[in-house]
C-alpha atoms as a PDB file:
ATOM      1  CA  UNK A   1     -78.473 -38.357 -46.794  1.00  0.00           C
ATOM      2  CA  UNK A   2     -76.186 -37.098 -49.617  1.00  0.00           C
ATOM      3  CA  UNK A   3     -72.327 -38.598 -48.921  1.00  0.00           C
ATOM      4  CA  UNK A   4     -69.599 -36.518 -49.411  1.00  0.00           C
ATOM      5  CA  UNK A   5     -67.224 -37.092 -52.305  1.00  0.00           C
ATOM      6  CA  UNK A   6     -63.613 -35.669 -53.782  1.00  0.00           C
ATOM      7  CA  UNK A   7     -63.738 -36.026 -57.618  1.00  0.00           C
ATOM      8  CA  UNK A   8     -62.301 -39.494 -58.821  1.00  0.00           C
ATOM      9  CA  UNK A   9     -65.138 -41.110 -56.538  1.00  0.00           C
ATOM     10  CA  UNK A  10     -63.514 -41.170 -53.478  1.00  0.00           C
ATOM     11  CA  UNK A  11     -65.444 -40.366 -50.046  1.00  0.00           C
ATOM     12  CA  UNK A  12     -63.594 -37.811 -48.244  1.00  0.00           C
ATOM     13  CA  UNK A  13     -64.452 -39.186 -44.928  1.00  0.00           C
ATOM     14  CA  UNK A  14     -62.052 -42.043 -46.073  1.00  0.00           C
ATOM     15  CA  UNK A  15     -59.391 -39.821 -46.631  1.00  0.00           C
ATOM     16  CA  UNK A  16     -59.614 -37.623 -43.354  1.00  0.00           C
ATOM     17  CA  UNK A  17     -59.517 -41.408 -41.914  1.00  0.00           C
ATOM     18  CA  UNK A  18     -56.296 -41.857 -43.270  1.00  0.00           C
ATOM     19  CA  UNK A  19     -54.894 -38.557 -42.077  1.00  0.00           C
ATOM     20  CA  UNK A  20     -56.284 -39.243 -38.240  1.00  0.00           C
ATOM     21  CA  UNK A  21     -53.053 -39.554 -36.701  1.00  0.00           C
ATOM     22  CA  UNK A  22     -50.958 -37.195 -38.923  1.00  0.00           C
ATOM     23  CA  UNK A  23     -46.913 -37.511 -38.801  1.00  0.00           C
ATOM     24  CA  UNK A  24     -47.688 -41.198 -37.419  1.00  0.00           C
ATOM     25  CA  UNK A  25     -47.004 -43.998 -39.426  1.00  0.00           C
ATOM     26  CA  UNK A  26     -46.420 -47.281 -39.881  1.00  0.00           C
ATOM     27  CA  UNK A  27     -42.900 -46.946 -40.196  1.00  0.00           C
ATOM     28  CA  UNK A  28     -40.421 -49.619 -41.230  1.00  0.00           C
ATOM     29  CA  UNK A  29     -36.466 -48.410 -41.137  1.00  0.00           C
ATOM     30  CA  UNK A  30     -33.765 -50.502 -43.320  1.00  0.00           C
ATOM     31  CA  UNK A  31     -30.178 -49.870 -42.686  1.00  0.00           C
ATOM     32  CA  UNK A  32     -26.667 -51.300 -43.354  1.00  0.00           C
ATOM     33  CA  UNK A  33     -23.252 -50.656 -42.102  1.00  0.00           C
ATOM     34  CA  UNK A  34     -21.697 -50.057 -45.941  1.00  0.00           C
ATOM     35  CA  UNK A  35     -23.120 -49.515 -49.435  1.00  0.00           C
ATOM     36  CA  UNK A  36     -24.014 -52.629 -52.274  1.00  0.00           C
ATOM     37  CA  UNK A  37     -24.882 -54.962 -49.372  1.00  0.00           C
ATOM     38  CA  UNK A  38     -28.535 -55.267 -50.315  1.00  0.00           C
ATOM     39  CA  UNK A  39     -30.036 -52.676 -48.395  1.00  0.00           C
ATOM     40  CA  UNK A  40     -31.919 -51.923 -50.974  1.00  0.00           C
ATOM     41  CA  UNK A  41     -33.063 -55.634 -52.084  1.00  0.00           C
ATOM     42  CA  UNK A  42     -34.428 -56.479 -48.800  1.00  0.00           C
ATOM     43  CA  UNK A  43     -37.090 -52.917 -48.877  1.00  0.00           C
ATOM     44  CA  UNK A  44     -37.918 -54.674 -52.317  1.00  0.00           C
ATOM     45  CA  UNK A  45     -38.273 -58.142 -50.387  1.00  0.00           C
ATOM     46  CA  UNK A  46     -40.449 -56.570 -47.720  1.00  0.00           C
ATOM     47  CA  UNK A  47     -42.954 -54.804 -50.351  1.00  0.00           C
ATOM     48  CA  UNK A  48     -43.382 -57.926 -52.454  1.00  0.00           C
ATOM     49  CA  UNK A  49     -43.697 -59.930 -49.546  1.00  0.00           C
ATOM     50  CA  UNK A  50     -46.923 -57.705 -48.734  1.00  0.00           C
ATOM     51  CA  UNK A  51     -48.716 -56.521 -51.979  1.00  0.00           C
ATOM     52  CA  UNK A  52     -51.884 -55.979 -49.867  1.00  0.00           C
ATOM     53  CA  UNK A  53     -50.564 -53.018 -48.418  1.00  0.00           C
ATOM     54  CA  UNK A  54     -50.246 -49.468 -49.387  1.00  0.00           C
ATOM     55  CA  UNK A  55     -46.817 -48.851 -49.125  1.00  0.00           C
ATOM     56  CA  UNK A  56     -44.794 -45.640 -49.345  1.00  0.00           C
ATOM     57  CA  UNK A  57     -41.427 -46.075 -50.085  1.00  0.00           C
ATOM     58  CA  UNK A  58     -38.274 -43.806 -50.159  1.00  0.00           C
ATOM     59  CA  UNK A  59     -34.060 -43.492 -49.335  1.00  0.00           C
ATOM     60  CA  UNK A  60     -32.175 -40.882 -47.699  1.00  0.00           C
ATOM     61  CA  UNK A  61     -28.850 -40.010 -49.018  1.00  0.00           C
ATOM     62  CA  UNK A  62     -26.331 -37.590 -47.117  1.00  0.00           C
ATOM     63  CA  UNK A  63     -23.647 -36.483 -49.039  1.00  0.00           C
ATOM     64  CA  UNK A  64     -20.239 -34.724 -48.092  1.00  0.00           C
ATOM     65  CA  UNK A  65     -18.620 -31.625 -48.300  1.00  0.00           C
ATOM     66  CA  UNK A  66     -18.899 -29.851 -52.041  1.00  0.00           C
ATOM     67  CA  UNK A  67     -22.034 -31.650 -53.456  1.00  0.00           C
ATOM     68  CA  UNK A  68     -25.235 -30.539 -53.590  1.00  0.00           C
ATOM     69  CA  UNK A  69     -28.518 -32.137 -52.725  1.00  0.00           C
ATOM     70  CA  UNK A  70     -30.574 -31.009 -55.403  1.00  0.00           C
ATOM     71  CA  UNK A  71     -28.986 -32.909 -58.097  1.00  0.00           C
ATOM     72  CA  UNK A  72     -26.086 -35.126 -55.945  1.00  0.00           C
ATOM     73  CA  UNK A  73     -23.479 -33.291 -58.062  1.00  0.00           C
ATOM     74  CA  UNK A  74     -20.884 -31.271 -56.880  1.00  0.00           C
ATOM     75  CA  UNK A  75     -21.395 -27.548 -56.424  1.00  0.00           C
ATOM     76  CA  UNK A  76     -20.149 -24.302 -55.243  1.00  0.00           C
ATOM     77  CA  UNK A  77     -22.914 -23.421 -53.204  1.00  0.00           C
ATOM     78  CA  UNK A  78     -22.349 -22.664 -49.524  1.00  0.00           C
ATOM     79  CA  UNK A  79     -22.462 -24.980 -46.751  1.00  0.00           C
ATOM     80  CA  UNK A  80     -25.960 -23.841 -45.996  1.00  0.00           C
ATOM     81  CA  UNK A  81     -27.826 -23.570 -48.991  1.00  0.00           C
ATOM     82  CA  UNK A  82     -29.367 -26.258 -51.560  1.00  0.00           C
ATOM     83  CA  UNK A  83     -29.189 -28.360 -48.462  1.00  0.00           C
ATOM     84  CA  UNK A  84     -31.895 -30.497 -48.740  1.00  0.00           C
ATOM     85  CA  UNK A  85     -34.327 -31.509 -51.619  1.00  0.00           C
ATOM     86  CA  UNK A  86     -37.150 -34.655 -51.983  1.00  0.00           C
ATOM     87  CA  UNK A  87     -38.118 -36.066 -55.571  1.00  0.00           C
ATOM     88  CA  UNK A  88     -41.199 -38.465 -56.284  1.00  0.00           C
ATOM     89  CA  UNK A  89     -39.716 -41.331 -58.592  1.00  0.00           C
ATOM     90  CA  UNK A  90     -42.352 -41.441 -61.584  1.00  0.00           C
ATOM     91  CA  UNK A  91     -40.973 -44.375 -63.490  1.00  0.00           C
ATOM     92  CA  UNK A  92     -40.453 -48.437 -62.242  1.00  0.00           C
ATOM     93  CA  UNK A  93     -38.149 -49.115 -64.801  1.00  0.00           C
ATOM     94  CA  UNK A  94     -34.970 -46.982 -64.821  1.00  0.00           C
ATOM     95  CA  UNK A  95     -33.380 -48.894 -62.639  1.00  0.00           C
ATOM     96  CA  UNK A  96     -32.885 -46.499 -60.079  1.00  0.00           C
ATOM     97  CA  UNK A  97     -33.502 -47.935 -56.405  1.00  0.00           C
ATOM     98  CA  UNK A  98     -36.224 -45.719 -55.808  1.00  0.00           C
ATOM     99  CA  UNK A  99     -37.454 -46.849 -59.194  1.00  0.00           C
ATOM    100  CA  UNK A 100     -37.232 -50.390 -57.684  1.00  0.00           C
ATOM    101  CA  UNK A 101     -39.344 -49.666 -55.212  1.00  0.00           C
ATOM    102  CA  UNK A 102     -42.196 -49.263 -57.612  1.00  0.00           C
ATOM    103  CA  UNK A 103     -41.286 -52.127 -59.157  1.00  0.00           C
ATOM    104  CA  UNK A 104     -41.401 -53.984 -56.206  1.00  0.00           C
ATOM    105  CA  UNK A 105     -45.181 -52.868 -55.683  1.00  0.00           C
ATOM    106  CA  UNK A 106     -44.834 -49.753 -54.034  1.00  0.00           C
ATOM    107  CA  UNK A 107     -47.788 -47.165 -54.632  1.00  0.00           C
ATOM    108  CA  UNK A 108     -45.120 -44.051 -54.338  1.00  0.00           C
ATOM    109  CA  UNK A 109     -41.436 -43.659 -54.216  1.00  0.00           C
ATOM    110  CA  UNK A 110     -39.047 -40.875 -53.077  1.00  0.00           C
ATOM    111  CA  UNK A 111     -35.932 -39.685 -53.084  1.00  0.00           C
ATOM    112  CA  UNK A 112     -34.639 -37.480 -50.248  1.00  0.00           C
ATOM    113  CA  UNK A 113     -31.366 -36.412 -50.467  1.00  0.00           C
ATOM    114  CA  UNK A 114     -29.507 -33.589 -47.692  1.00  0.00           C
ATOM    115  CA  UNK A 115     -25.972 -32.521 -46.730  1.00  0.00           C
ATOM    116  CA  UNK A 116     -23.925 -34.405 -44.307  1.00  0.00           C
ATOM    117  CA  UNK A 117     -25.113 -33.377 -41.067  1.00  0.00           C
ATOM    118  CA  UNK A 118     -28.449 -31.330 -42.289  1.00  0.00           C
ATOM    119  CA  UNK A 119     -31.045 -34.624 -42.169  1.00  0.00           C
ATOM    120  CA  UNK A 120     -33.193 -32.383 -39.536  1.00  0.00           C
ATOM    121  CA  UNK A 121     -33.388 -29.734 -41.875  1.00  0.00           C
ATOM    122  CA  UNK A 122     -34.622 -32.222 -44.140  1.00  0.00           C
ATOM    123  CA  UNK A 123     -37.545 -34.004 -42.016  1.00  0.00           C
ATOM    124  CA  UNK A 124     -40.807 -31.346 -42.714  1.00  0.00           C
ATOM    125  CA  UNK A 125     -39.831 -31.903 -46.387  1.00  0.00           C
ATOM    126  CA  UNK A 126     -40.780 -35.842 -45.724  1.00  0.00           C
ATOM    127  CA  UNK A 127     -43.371 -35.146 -43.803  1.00  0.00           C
ATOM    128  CA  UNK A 128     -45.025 -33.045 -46.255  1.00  0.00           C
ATOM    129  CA  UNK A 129     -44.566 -35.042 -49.188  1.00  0.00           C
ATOM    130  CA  UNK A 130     -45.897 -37.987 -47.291  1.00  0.00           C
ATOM    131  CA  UNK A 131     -48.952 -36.203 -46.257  1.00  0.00           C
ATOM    132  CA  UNK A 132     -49.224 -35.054 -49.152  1.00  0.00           C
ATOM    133  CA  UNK A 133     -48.954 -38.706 -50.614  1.00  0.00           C
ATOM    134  CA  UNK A 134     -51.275 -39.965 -48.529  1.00  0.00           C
ATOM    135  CA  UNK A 135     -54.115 -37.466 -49.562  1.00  0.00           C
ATOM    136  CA  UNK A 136     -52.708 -38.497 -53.238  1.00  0.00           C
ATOM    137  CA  UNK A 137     -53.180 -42.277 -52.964  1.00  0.00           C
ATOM    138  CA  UNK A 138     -55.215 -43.995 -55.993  1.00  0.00           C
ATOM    139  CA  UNK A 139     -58.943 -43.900 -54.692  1.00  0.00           C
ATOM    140  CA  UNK A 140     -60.388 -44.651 -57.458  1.00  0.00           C
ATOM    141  CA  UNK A 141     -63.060 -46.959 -55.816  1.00  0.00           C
ATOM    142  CA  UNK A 142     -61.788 -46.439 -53.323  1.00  0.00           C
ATOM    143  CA  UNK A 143     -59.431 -49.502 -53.304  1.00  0.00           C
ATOM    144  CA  UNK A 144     -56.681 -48.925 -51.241  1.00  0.00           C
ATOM    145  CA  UNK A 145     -58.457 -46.686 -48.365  1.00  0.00           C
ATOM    146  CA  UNK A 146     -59.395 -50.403 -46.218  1.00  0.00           C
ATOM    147  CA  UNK A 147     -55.748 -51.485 -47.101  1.00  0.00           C
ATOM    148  CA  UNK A 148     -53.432 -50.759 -44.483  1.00  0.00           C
ATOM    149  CA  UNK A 149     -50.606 -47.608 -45.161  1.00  0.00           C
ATOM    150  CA  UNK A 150     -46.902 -48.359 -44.115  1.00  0.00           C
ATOM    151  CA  UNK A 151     -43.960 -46.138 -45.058  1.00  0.00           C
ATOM    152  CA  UNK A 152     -40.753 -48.159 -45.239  1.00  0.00           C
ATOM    153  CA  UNK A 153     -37.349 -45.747 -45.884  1.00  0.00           C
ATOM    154  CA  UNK A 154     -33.772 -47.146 -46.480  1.00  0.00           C
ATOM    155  CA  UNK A 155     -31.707 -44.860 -43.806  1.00  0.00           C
ATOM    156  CA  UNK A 156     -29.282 -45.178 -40.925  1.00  0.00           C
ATOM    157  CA  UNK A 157     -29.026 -41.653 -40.079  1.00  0.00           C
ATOM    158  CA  UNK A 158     -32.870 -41.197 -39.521  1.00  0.00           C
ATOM    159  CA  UNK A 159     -32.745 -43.495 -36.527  1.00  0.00           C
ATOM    160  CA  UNK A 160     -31.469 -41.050 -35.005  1.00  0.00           C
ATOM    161  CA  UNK A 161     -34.675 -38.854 -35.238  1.00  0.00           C
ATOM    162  CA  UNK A 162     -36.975 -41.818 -34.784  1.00  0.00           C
ATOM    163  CA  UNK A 163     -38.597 -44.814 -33.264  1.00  0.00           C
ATOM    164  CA  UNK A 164     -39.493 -46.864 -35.839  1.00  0.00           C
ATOM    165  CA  UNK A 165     -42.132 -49.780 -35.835  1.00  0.00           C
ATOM    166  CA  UNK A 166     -39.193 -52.103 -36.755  1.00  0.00           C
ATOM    167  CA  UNK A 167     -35.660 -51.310 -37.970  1.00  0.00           C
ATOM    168  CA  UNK A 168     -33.436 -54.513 -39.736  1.00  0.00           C
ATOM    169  CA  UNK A 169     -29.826 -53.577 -40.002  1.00  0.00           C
ATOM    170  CA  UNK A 170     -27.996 -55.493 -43.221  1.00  0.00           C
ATOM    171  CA  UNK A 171     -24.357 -56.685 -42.892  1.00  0.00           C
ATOM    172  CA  UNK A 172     -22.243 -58.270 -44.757  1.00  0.00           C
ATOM    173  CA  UNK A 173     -19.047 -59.717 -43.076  1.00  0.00           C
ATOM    174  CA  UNK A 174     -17.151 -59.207 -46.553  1.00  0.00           C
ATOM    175  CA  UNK A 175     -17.358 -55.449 -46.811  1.00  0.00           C
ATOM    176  CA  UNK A 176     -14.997 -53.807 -43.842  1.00  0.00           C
ATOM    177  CA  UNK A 177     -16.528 -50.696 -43.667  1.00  0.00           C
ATOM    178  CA  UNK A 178     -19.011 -49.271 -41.088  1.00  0.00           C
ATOM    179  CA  UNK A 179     -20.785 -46.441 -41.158  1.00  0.00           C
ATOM    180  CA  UNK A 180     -20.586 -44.378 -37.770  1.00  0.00           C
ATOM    181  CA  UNK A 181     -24.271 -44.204 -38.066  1.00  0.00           C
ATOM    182  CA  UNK A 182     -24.697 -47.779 -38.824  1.00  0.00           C
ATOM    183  CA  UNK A 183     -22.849 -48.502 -35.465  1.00  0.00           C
ATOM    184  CA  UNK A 184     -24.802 -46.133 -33.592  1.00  0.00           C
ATOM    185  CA  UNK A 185     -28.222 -47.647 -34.785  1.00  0.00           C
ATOM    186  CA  UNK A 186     -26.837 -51.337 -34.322  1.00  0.00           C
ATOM    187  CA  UNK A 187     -28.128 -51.810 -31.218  1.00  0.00           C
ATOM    188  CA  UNK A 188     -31.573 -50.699 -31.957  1.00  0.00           C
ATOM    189  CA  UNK A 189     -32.192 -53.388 -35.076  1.00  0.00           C
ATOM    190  CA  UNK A 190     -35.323 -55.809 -34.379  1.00  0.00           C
ATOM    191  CA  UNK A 191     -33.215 -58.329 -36.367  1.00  0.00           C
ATOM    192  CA  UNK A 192     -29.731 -58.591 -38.283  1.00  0.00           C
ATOM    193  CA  UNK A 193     -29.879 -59.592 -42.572  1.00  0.00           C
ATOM    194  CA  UNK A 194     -26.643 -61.173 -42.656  1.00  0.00           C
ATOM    195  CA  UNK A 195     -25.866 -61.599 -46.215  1.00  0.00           C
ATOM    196  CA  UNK A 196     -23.043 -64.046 -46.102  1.00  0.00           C
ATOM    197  CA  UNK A 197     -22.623 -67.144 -43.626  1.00  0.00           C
ATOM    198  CA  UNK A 198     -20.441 -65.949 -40.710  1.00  0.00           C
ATOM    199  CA  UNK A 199     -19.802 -66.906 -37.402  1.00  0.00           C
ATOM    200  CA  UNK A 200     -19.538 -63.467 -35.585  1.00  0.00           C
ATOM    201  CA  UNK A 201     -17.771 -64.592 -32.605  1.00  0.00           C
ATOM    202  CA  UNK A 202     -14.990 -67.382 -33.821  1.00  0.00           C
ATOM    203  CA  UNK A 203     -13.497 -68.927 -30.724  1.00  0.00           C
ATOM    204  CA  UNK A 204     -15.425 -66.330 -28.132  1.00  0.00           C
ATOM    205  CA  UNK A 205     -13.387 -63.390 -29.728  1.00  0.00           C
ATOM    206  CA  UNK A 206     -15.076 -59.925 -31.000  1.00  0.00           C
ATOM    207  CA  UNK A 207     -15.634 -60.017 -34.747  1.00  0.00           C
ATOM    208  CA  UNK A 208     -12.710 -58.365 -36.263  1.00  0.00           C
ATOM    209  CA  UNK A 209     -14.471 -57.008 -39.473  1.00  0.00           C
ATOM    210  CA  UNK A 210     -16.726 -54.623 -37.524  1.00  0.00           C
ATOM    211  CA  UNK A 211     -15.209 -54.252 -33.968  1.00  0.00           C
ATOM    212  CA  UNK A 212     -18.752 -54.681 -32.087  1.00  0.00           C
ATOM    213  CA  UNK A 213     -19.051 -57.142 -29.033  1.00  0.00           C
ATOM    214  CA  UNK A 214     -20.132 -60.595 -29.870  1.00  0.00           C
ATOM    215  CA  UNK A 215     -22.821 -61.132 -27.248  1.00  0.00           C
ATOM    216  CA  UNK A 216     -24.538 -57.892 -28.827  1.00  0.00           C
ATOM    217  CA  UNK A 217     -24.829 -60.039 -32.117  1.00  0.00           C
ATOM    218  CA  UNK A 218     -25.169 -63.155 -30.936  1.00  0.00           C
ATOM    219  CA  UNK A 219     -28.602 -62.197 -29.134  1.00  0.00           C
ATOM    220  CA  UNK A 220     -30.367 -60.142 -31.971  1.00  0.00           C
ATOM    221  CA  UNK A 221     -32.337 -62.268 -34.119  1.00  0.00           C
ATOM    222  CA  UNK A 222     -30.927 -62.593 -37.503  1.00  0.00           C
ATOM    223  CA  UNK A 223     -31.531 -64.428 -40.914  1.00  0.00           C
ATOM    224  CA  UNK A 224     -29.411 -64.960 -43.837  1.00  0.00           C
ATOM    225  CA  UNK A 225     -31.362 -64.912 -47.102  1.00  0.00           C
ATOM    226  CA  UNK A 226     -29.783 -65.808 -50.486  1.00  0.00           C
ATOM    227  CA  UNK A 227     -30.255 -63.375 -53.044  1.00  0.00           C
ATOM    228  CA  UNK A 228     -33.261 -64.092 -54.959  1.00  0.00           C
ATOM    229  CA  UNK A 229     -34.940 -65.444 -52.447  1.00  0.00           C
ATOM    230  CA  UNK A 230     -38.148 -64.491 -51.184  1.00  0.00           C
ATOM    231  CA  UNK A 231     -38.494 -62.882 -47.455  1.00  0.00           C
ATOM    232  CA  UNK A 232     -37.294 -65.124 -44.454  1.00  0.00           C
ATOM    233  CA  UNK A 233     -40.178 -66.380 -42.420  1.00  0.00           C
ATOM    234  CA  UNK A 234     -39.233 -64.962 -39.274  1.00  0.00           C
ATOM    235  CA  UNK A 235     -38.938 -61.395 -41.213  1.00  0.00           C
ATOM    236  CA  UNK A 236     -42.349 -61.926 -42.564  1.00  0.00           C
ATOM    237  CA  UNK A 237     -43.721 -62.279 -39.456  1.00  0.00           C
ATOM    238  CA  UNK A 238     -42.145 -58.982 -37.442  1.00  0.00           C
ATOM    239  CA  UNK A 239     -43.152 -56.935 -40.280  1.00  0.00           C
ATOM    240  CA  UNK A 240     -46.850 -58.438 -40.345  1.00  0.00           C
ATOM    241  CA  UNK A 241     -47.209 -57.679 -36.827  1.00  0.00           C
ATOM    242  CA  UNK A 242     -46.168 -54.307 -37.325  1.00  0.00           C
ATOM    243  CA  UNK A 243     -48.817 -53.850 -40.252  1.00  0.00           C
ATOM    244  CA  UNK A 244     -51.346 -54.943 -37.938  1.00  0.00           C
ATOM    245  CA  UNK A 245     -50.981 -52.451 -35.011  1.00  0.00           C
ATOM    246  CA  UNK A 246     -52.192 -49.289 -35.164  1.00  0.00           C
ATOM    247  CA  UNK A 247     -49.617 -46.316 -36.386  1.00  0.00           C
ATOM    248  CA  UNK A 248     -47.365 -45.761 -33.916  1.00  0.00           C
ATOM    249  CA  UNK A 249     -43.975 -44.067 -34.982  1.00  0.00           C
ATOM    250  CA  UNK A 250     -44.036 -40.571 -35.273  1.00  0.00           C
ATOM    251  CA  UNK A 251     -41.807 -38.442 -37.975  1.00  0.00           C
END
């Protein structure tokens, strides 16, 4: 019997395979309670760490009052226009972290950036574009269709929305400053990425840096990887058993 094929060589039963379970994904969250504490390192970290999967990667940026998400620069449109906009990063070397991503080894990148407060607005543009990405991944022979899919975003705020396969949260005891989301998602992290050695409870009092109780921290998992160094072990293996079971987080 005659097989079914998309131009490029690619069977389209393979595809529709893909898109089975539609808005649910292998979905990997990374957060942090302040900026340029290596969010952003640690989604490279996890995509190196598995090159055999097809990952989608992407960041979601809220801004304030007066800019606009289209281009992140301020504007004088209303509060409820231009409030939400996704763009596919097309180059791994500008340096950009979406452009890092790719680097890094993943097959697509995006940027989605919304007004403070207008993230809902903003979730059927990502699940479009990563429908849309799936039915876009490289088939040609069909190499990545037996490879698993993931989709790993750098967000706090979208924990609110979801329930992702695994969420790490990244501190840093240096940097005082913590996000209202990041507090609000705290409690949810699979494991802690503490980038500098700290001893969150000195003498049985609550951490003064972030004002969260102690025990909370004390019990979640957590690692403390140099920079430049590869993925912790015990990382490596919460994300690997979330590659292996079956698409489960919906979007």
């Amino acid at each position: 019997m005659k097989r079914n094929r998309e131009p490029g060589g690619v069977e389209l039963r393979g595809r529709l395979r893909m898109m089975e379970n539609k808005n649910c994904w292998r979905l990997v969250v990374v957060g942090g309670h302040t900026r340029t504490i290596g969010k952003t390192q640690l989604v490279c970290d996890i995509i190196a760490a598995f090159p055999e999967t097809t990952w989608i990667a992407g960041k979601i940026t809220q801004y304030g009052h007066g800019v606009c998400a289209q281009n992140g620069n301020h504007c004088d449109c209303a509060p409820d226009e231009h409030i939400c906009a996704l763009s596919w990063e097309e180059s791994a070397s500008t340096g950009t972290d979406s452009s890092r991503f790719l680097a890094a080894g993943a097959l697509r990148s995006f940027w989605l950036r919304t007004k403070q407060g207008f993230l809902a607005e903003g979730l059927p543009i990502l699940r479009a574009a990563l429908n849309e990405a799936v039915l876009t991944v490289d088939g040609r022979d069909g190499e990545n269709l037996d490879r698993p899919v993931a989709v790993i975003i750098e967000s706090n705020s979208l924990m609110q929305f979801v329930k992702p396969s695994l969420f790490f949260a990244v501190l840093d005891p240096a940097k005082k400053d913590f996000k209202d989301s990041a507090r609000a998602a705290l409690d949810r992290a699979d494991a802690l990425v503490v980038r500098q050695d700290h001893d969150f409870a000195p003498a049985g009092r609550e951490p003064v840096w972030m004002k969260l109780p102690a025990k909370l921290l004390r019990e979640k998992p957590s690692v403390s990887p140099r920079e430049g160094e590869p993925l912790p072990e015990p990382l490596k293996v919460l994300v690997k058993r979330a590659l292996e079971a079956p698409p489960g987080a919906n979007l």
